[in-house]
Protein backbone atom coordinates (compact mmCIF):
# COMPACT_ATOMS: atom_id res chain seq x y z
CA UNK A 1 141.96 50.88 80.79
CA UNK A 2 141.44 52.68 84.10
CA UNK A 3 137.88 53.86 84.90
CA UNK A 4 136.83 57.58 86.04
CA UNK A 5 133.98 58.53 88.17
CA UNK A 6 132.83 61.99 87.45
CA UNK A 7 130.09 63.37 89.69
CA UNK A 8 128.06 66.36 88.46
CA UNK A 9 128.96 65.30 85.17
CA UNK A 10 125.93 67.50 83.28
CA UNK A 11 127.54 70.35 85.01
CA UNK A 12 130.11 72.99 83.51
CA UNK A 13 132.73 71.60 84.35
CA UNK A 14 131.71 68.13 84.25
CA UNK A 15 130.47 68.64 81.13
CA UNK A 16 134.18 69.14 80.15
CA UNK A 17 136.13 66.47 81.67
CA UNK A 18 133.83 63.82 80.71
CA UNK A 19 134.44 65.15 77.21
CA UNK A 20 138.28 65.20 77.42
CA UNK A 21 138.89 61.65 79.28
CA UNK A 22 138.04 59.28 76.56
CA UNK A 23 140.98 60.91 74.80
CA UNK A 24 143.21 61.31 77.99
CA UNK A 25 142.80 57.03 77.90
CA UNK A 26 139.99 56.97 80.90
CA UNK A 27 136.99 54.81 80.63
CA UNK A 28 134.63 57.75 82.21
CA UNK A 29 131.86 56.99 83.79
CA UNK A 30 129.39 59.91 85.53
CA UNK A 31 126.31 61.11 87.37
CA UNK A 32 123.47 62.81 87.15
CA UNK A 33 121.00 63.34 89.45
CA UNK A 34 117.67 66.37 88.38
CA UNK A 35 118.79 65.67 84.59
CA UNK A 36 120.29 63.40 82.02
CA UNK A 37 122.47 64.62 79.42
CA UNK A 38 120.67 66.19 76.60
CA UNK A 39 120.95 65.02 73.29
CA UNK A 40 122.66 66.74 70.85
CA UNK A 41 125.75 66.99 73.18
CA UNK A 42 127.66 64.61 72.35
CA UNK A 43 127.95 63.55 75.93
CA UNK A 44 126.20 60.74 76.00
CA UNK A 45 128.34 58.15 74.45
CA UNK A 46 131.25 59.66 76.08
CA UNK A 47 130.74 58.31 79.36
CA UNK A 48 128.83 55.48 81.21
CA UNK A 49 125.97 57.86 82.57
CA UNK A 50 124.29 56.85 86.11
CA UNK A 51 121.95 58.66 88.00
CA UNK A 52 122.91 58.98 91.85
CA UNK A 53 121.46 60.97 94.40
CA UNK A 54 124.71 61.44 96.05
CA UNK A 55 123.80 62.57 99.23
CA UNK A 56 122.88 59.61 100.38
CA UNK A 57 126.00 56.74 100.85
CA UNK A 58 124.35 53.94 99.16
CA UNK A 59 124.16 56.06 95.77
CA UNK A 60 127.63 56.99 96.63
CA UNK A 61 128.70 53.31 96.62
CA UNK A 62 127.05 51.88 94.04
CA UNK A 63 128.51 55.07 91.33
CA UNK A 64 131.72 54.24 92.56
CA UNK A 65 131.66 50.68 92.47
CA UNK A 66 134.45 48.98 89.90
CA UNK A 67 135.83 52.09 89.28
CA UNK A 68 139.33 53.45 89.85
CA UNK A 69 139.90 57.18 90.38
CA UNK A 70 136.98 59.98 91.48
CA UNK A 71 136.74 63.47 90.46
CA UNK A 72 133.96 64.98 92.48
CA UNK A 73 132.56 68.22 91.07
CA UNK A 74 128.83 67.71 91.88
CA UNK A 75 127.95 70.93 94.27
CA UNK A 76 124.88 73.18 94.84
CA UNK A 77 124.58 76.69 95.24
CA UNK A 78 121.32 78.33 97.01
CA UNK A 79 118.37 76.03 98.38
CA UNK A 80 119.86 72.61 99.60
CA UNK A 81 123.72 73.67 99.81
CA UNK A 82 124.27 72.10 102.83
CA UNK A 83 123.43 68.89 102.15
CA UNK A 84 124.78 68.43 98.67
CA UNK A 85 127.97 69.60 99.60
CA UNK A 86 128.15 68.93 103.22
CA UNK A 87 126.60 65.81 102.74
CA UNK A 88 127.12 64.33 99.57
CA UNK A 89 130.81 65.33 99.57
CA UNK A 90 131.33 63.00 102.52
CA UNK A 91 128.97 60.38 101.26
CA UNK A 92 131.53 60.35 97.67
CA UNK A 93 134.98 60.57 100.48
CA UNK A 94 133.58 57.25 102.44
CA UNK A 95 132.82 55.59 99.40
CA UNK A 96 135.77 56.60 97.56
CA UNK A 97 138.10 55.28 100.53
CA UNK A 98 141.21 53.40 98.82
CA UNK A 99 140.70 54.75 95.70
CA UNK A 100 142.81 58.53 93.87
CA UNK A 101 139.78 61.23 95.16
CA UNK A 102 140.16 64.57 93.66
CA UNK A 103 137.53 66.95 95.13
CA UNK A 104 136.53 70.36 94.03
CA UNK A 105 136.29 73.39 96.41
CA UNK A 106 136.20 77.07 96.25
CA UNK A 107 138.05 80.01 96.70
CA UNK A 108 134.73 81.58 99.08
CA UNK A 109 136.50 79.40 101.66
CA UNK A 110 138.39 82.52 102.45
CA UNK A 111 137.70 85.78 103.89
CA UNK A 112 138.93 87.59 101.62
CA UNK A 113 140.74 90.64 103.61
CA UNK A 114 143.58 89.69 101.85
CA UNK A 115 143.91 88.14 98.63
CA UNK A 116 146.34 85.68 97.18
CA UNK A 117 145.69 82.93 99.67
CA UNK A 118 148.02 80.04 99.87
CA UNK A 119 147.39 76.17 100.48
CA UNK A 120 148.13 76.61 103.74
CA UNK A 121 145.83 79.49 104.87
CA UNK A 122 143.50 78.69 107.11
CA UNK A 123 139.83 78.77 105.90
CA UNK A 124 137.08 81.09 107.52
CA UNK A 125 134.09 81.43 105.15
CA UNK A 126 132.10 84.89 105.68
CA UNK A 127 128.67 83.32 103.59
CA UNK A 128 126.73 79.89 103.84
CA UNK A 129 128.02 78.70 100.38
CA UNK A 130 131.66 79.50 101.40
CA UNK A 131 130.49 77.79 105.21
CA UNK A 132 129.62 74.26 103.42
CA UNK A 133 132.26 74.36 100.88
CA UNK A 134 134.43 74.56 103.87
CA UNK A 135 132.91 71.87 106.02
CA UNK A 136 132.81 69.40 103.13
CA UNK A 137 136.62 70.05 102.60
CA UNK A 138 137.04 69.11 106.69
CA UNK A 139 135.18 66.17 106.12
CA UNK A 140 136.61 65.26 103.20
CA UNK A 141 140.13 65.20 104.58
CA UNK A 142 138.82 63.43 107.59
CA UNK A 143 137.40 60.90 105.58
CA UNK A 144 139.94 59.97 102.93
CA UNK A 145 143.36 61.96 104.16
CA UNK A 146 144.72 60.98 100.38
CA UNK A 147 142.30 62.74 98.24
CA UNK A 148 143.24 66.09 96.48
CA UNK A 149 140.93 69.31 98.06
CA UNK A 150 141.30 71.40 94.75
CA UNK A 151 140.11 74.75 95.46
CA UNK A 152 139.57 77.01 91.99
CA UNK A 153 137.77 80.01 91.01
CA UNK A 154 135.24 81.22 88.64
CA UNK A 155 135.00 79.13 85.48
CA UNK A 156 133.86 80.11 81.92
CA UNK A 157 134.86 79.64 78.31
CA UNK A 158 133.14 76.78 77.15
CA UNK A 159 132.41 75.07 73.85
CA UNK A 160 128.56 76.46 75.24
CA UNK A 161 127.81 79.89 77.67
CA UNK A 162 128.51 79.30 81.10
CA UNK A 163 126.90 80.81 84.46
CA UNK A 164 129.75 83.50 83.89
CA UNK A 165 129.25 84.56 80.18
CA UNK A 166 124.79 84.58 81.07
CA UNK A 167 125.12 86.80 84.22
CA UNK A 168 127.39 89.33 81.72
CA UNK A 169 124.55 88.67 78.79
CA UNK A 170 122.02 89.66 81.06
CA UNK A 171 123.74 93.25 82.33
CA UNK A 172 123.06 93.19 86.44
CA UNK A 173 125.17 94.59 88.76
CA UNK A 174 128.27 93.79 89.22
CA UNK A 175 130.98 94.33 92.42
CA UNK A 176 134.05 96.43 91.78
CA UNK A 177 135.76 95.51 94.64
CA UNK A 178 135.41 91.53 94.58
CA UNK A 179 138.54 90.15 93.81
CA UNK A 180 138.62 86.52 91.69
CA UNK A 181 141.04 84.49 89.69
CA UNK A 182 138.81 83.27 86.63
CA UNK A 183 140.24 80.24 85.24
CA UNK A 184 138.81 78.75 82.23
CA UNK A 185 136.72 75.58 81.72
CA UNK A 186 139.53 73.31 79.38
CA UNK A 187 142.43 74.84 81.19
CA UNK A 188 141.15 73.40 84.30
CA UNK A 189 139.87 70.35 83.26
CA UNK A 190 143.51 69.69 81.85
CA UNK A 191 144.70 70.49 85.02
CA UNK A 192 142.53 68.01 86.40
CA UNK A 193 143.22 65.01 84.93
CA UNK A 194 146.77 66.09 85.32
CA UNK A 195 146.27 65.73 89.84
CA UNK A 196 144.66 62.69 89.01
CA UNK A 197 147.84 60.99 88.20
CA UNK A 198 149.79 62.60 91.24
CA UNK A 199 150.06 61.57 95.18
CA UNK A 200 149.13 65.24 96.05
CA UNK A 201 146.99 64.74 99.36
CA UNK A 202 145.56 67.79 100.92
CA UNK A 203 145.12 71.59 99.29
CA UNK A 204 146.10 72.85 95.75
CA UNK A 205 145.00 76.09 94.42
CA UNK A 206 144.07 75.92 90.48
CA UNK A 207 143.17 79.45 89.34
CA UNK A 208 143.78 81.57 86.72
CA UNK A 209 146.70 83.97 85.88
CA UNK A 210 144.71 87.01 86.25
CA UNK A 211 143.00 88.37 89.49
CA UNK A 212 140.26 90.92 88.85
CA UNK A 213 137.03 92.41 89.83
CA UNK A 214 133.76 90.53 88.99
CA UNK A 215 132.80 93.87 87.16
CA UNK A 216 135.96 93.83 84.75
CA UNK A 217 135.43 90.22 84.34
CA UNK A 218 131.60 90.57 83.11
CA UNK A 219 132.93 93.52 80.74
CA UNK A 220 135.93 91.04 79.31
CA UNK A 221 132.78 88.20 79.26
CA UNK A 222 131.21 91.10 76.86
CA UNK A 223 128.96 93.07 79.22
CA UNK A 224 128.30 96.65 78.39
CA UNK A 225 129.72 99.12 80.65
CA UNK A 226 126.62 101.45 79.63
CA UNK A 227 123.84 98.66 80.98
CA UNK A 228 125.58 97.06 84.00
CA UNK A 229 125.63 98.50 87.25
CA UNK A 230 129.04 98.65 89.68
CA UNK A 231 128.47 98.09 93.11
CA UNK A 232 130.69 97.31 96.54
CA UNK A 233 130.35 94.13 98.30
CA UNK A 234 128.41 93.68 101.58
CA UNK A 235 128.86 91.87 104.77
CA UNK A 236 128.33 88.53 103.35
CA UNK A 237 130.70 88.45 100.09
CA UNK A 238 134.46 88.25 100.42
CA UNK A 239 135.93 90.96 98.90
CA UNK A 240 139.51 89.46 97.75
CA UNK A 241 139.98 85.76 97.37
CA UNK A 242 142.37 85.15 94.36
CA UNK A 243 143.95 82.70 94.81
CA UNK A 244 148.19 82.06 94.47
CA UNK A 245 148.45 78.99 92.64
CA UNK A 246 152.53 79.26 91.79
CA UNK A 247 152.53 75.18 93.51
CA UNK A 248 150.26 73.86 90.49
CA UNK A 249 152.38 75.95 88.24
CA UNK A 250 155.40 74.46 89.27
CA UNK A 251 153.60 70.60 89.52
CA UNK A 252 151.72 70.60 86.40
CA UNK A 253 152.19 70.63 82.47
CA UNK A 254 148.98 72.47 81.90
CA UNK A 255 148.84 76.08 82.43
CA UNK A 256 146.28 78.15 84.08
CA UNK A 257 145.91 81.36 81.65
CA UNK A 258 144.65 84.56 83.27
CA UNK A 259 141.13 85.66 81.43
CA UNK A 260 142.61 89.03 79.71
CA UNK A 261 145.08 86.21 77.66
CA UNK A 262 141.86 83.75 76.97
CA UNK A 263 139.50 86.08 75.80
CA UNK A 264 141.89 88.65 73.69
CA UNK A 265 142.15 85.31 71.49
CA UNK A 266 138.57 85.56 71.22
């Protein structure tokens, strides 16, 4: 049985592949760095848990030691960006050299004056998220020209609330003109451990079907339209990054359902 490293793995999505790869046949193995998994989850006998400060190389070698294919999903947004994503993203690519690397970026690597961006398009980040996300995808390609830069979108719909469903819980503003491609949580973990098994070095674009403002997003998540607030992005957001991912559509089995499909089932 193949093993798979899974950094973040106490995050959202994390949280989901190292629930699905027992059954996909993966020994999983993952990190955690501030906490452990909590009980009650379920998570901890899923996966061989280790706790790596993966900024730092040494951390990065000894998670991936005896292991056979990486999905790297650990990231930071806010205080300490840089350095968890710059950082630790090329500190996981070095160590990961010679093994399958799948590594998870963003669409905020655009500038989002257009919309709809492609593989190819060139990035140019107008925030300091979007700015590391971006760097760690250079270095990553520098580093380990095989692995897989997997850029997706916002993620919710999880067994548990995600970021998504407690910022529309908590009725704040939200933009009207901020253009996304929500994908959700299982879809994209499917998707996933799909590229795993694939020689796809360089780009591919896993979002969901549907592109739409983060204010009719929060009201599909459940906000009320009477307690949230619509406002226009500023300098520093993008206002259109959805992102075209026909390639993954045409590559994998899994598909990538657009949020109005998901959460009608609801």
């Amino acid at each position: 049985m193949q093993r798979l490293l899974i950094t973040g793995g106490c995050g959202y999505l994390g949280r989901e592949l190292v629930r699905r790869g027992p059954a996909r046949g993966w020994d999983v193995r993952a990190t955690w760095f501030e906490r452990p998994p909590q009980g009650g989850t379920g998570l901890q006998d899923a996966a061989d848990w280790v706790q790596a400060d993966l900024r730092h190389v040494e951390a990065a070698w000894r998670a991936v030691a005896g292991v056979d294919v990486v999905i790297h999903t650990a990231y930071r947004q806010g205080a300490g960006e840089w350095e968890v994503n710059v950082e630790g993203s090329a500190a996981v690519a070095e160590a990961a050299r010679g093994l399958r690397l799948v590594h998870l970026s963003s669409d905020v690597v655009f500038d989002g004056t257009r919309g709809r961006y492609r593989e190819e398009d060139a990035p140019d980040p107008v925030n300091a998220y979007g700015r590391s996300k971006a760097e760690a995808e250079r270095l990553v390609a520098e580093l380990h020209p095989d692995a897989t830069i997997v850029r997706t979108s916002l993620i919710y719909g999880g067994a548990e609330p995600g970021p998504q469903e407690r910022l529309a819980a908590e009725g704040t503003r939200f933009f009207v003109d901020e253009i996304r491609s929500p994908v959700q949580v299982g879809d994209l973990a499917e998707a996933l451990l799909e590229v795993v098994a694939l020689e796809l070095p360089g780009a591919l674009h896993l979002g969901g079907a549907d592109d739409l403002s983060r204010y009719d997003f929060a009201v599909l998540l459940g906000a009320d339209p009477e307690r949230i607030e619509q406002a226009h992005t500023t300098a520093d957001r993008a206002p259109d990054v959805s992102l075209d991912s026909s390639r993954a559509a045409a590559l994998l089995q899994t598909r990538l359902r657009g949020a109005y499909e998901v959460l009608s089932e609801r």
